[in-house]
N, C-alpha and C. Protein backbone atom coordinates (compact mmCIF):
# COMPACT_ATOMS: atom_id res chain seq x y z
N UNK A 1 6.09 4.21 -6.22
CA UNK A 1 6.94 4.63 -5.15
C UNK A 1 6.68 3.83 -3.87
N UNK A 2 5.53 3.56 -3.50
CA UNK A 2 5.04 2.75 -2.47
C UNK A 2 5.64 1.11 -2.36
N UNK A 3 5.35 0.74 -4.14
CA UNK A 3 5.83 -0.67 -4.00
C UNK A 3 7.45 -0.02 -3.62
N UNK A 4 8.59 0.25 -4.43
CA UNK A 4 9.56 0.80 -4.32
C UNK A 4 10.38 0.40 -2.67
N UNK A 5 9.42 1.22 -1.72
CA UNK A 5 9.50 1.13 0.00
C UNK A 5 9.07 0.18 0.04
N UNK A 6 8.33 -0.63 0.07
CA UNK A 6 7.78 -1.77 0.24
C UNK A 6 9.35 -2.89 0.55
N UNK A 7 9.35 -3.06 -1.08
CA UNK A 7 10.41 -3.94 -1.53
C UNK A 7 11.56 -3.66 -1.29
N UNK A 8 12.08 -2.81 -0.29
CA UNK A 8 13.41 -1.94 -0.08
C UNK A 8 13.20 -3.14 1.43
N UNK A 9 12.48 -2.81 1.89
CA UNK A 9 12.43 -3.59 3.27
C UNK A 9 11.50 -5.16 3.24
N UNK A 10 11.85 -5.56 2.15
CA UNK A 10 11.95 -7.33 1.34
C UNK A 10 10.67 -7.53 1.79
N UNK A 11 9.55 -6.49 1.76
CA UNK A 11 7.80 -6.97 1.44
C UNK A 11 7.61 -7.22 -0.07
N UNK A 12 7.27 -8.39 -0.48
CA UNK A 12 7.02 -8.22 -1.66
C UNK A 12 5.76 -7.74 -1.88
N UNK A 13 5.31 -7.99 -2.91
CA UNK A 13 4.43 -6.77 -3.51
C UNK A 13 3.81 -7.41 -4.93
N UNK A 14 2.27 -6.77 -5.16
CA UNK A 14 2.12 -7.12 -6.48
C UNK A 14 0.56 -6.23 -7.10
N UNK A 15 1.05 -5.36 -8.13
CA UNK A 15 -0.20 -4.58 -8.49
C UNK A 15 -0.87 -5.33 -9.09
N UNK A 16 -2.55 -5.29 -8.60
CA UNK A 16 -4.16 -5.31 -9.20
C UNK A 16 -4.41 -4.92 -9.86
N UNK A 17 -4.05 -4.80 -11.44
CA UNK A 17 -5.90 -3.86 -12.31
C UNK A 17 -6.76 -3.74 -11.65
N UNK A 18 -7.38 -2.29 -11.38
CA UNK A 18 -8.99 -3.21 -10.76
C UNK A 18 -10.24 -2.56 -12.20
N UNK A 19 -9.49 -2.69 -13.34
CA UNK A 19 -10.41 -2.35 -14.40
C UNK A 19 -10.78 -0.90 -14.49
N UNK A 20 -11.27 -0.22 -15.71
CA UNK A 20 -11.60 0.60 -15.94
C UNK A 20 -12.78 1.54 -16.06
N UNK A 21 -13.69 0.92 -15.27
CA UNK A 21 -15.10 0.65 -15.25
C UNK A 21 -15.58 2.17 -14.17
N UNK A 22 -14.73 2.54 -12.91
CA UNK A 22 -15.23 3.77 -12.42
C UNK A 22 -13.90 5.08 -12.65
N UNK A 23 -13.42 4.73 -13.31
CA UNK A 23 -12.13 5.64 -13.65
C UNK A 23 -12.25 5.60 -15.15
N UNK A 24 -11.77 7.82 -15.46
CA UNK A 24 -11.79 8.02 -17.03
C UNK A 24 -10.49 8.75 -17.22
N UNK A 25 -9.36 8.42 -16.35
CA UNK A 25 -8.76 9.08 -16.48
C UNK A 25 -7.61 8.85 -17.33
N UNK A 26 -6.35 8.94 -17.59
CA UNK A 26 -5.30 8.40 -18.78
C UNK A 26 -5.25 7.07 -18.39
N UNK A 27 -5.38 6.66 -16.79
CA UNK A 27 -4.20 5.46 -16.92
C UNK A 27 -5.45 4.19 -16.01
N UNK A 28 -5.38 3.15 -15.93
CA UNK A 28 -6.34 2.22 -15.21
C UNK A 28 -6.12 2.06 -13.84
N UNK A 29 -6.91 2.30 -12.90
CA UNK A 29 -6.73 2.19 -11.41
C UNK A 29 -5.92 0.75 -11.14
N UNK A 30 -5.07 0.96 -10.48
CA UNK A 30 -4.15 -0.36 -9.96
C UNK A 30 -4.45 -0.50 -7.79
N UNK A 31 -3.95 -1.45 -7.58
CA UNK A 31 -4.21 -1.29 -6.06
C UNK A 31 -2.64 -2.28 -5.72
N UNK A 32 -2.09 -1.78 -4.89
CA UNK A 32 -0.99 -2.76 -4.33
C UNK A 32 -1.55 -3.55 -3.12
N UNK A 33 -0.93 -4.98 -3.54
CA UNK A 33 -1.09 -6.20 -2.83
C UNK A 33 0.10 -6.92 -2.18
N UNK A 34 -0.56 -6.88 -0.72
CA UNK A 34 1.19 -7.66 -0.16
C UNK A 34 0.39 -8.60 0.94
N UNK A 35 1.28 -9.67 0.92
CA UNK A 35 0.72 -10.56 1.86
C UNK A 35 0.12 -10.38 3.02
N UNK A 36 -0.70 -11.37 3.58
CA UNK A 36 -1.26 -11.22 4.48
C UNK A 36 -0.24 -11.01 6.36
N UNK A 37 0.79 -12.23 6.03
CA UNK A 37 1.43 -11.63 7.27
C UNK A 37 2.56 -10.62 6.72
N UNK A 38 2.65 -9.95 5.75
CA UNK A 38 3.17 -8.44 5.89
C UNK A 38 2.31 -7.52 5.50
N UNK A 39 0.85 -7.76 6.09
CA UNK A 39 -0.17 -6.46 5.74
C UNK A 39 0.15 -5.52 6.94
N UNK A 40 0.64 -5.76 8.20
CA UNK A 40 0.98 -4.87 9.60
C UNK A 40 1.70 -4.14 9.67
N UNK A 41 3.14 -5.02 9.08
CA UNK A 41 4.39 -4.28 8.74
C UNK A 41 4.41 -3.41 7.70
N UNK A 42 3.64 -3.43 6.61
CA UNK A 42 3.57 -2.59 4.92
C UNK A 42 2.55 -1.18 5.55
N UNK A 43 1.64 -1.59 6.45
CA UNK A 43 0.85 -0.30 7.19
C UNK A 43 1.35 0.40 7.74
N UNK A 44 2.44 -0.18 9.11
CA UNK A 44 3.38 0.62 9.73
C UNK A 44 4.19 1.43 8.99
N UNK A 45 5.08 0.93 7.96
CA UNK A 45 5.60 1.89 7.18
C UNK A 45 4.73 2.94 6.44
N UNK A 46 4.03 2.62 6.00
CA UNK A 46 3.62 3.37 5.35
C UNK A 46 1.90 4.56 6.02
N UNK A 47 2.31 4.23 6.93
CA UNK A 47 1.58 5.58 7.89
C UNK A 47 2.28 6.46 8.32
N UNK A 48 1.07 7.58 8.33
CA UNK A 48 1.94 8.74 8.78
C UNK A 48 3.04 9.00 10.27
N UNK A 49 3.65 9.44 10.71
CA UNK A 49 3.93 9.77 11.61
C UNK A 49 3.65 10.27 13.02
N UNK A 50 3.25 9.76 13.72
CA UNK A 50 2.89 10.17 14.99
C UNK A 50 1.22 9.32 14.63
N UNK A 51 1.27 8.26 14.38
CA UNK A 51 -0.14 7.54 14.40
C UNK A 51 -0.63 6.77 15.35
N UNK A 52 0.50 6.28 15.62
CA UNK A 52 0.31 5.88 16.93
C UNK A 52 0.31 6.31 17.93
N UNK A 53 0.91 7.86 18.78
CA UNK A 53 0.44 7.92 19.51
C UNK A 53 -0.69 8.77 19.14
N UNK A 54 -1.38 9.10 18.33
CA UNK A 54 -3.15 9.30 18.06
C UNK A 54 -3.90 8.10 18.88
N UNK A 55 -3.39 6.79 18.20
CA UNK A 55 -4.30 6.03 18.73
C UNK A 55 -4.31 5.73 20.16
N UNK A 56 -3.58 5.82 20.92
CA UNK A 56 -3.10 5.55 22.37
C UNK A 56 -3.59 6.53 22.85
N UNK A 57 -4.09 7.96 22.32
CA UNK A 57 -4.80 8.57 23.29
C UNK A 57 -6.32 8.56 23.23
């Protein structure tokens, strides 16, 4: 769902295996990867609401 938003607003995107080694659960831990100059913009979206002004105070 994350990549999904991501790629709706033309960040591309690309899931990690990161192996199965600390996870037993059905499926293998993945991590999403997006470039470095859209790591700001992929954060902004995808933070919560009202985060910023948290940080400003």
């Amino acid at each position: 769902m994350l990549q999904q938003l991501l790629e709706a607003h033309q960040i591309p995107t690309r899931l990690v295996d990161l192996g199965v080694a600390p996870y037993f659960g059905m499926a293998s831990p993945t991590a999403l990867q997006v470039r470095l100059e859209d790591q700001q913009i992929a954060l902004d979206l995808l933070s919560p609401i009202g985060r910023e002004e948290e940080e400003d105070s």
